[in-house]
N, C-alpha and C. Protein backbone atom coordinates (compact mmCIF):
# COMPACT_ATOMS: atom_id res chain seq x y z
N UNK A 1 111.40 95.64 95.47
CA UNK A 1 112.49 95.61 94.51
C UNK A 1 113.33 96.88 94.65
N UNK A 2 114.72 96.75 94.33
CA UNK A 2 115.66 97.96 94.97
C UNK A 2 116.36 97.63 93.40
N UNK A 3 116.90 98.69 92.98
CA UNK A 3 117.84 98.79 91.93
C UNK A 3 119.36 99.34 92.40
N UNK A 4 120.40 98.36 91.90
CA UNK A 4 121.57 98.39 92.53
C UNK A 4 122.97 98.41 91.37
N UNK A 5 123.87 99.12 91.80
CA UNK A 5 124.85 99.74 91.30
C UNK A 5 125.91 98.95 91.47
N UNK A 6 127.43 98.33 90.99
CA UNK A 6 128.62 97.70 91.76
C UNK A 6 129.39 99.17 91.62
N UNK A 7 130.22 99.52 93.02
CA UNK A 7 130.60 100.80 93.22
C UNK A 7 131.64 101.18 91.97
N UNK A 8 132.04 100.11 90.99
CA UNK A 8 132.98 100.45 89.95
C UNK A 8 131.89 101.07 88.84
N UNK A 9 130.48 100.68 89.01
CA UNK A 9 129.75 101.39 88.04
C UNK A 9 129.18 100.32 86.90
N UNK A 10 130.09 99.09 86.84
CA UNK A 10 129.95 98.26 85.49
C UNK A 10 128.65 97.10 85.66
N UNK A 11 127.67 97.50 87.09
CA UNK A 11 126.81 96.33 87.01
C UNK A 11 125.82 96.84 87.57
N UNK A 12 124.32 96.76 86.90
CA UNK A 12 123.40 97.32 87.31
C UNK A 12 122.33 96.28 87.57
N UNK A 13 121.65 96.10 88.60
CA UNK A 13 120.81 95.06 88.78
C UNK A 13 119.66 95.47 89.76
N UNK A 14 118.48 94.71 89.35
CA UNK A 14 117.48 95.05 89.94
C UNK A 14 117.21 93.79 91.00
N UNK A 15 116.61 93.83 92.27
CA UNK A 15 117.06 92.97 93.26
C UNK A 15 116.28 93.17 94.78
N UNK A 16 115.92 92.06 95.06
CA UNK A 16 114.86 92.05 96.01
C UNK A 16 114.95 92.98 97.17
N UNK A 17 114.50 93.29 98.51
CA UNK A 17 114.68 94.10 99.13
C UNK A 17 116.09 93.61 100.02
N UNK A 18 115.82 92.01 100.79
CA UNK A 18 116.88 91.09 101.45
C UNK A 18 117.54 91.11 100.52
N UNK A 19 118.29 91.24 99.44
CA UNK A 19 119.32 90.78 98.50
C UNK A 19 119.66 92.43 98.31
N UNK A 20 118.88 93.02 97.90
CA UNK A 20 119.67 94.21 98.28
C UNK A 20 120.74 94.71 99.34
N UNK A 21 119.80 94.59 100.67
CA UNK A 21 120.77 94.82 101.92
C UNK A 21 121.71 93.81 102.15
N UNK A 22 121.80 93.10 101.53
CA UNK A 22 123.28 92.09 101.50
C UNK A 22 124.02 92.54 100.43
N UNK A 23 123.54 93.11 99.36
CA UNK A 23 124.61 93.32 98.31
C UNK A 23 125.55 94.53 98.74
N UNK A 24 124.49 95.56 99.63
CA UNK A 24 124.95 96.78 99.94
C UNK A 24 125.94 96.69 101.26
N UNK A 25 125.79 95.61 102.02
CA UNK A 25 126.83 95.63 103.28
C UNK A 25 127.93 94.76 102.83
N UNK A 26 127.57 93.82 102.29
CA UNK A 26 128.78 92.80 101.54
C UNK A 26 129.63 92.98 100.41
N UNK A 27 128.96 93.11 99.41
CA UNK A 27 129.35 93.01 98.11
C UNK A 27 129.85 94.36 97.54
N UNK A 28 129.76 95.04 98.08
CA UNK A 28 129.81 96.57 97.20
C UNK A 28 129.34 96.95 96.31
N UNK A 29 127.75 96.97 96.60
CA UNK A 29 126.58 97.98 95.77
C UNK A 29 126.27 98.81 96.57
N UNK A 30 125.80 100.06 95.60
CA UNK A 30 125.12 101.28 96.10
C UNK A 30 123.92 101.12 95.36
N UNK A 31 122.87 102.02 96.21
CA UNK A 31 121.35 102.00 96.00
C UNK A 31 121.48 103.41 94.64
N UNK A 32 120.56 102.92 93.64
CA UNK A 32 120.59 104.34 92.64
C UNK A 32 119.16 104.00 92.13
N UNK A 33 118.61 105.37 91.60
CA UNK A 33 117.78 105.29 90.84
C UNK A 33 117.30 104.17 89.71
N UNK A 34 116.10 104.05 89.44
CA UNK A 34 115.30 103.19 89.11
C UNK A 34 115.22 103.84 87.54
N UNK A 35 115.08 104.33 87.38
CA UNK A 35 115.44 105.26 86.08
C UNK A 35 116.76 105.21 85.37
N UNK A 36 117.75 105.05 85.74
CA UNK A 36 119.15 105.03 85.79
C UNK A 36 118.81 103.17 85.04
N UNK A 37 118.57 102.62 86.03
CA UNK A 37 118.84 101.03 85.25
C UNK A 37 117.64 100.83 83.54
N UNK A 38 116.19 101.99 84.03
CA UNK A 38 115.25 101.79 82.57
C UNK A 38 116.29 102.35 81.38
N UNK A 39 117.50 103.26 81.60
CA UNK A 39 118.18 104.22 80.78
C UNK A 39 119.53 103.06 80.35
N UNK A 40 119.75 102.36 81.07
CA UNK A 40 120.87 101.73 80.51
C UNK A 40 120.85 100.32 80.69
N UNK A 41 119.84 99.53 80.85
CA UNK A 41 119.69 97.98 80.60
C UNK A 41 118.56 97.83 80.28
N UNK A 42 117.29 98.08 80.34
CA UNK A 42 115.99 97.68 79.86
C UNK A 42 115.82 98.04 78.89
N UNK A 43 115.96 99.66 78.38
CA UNK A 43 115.93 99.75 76.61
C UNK A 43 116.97 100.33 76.06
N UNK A 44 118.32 99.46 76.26
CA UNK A 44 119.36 99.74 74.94
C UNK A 44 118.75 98.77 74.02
N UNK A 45 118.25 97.74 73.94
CA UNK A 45 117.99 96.93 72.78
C UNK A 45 116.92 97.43 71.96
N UNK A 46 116.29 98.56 72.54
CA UNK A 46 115.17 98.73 72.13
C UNK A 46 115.10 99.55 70.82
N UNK A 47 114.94 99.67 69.87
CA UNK A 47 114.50 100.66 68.87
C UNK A 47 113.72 101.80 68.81
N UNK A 48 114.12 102.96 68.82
CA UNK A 48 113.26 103.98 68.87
C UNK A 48 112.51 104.30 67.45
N UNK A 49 110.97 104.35 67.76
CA UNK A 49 109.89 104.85 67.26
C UNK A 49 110.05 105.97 66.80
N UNK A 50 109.41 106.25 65.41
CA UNK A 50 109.45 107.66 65.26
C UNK A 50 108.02 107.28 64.61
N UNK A 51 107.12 108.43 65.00
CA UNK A 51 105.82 108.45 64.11
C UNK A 51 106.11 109.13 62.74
N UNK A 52 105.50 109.10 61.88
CA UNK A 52 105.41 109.73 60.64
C UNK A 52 104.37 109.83 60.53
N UNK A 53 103.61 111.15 59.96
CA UNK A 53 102.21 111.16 59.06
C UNK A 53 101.76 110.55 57.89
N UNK A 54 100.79 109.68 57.68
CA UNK A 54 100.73 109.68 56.37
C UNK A 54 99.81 110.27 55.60
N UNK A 55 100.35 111.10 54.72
CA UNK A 55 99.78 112.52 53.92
C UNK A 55 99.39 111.28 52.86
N UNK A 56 99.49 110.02 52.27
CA UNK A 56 98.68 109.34 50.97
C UNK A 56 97.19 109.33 51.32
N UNK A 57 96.55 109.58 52.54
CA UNK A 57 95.16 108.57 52.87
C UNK A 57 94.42 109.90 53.37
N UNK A 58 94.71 110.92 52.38
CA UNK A 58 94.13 112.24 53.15
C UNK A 58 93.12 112.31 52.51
N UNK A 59 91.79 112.69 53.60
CA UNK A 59 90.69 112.78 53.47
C UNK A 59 90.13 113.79 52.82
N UNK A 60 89.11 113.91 51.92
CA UNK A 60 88.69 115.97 51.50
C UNK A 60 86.83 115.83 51.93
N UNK A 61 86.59 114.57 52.50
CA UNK A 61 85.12 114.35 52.76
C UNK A 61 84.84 115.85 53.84
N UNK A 62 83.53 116.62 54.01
CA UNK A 62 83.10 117.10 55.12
C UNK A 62 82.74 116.65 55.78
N UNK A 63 82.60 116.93 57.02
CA UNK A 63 82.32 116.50 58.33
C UNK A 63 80.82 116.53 58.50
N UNK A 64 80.07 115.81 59.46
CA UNK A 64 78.79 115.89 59.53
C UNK A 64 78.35 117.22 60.31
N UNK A 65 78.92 117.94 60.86
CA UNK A 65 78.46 119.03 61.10
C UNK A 65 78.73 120.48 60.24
N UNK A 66 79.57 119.83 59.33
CA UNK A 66 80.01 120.88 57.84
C UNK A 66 78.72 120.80 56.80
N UNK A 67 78.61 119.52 56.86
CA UNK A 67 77.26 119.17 55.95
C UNK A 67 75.84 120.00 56.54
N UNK A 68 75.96 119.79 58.25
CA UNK A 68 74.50 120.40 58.40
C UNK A 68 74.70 121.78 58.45
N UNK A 69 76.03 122.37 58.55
CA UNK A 69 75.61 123.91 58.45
C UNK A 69 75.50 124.51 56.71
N UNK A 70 75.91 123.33 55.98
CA UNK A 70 75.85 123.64 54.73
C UNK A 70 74.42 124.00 54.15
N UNK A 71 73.55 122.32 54.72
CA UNK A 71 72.37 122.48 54.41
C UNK A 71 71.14 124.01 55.02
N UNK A 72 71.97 124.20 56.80
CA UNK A 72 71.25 125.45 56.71
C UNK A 72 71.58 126.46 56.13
N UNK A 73 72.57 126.68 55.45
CA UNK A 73 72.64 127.77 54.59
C UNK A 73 71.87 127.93 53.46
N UNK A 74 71.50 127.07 52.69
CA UNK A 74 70.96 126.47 51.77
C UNK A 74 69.12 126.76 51.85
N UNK A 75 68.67 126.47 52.91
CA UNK A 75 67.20 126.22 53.44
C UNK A 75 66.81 128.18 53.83
């Protein structure tokens, strides 16, 4: 698979290796980065993620190795 450019810029397509070298001697595509087409056709539709914490479900339990150094303090 080759990712391909139309030299005006307005068409980006991803495209077999034989369909490549015909687009590039015939048609007027240039070969570009593969990155370049993930950046501007695979995820414009996409929605960006944002994580958030959630501080409601916060824990105050000790840990099992809080507990056993507790108990050796204790003993």
């Amino acid at each position: 698979m080759k990712t391909m450019m139309s030299l005006d810029g307005t068409r980006i397509k991803r495209v077999s290796d034989e369909e490549a070298s015909k687009l590039f001697n015939e048609e007027g595509f240039r070969y570009v980065p593969k990155s370049m087409w993930k950046e501007q056709v695979r995820d414009v539709d996409k929605p960006v993620e944002t994580k958030e914490k959630s501080t409601e479900t916060k824990n105050n339990k000790m840990s099992k190795a809080q507990k056993r150094y507790k108990r050796k303090q204790n003993n």
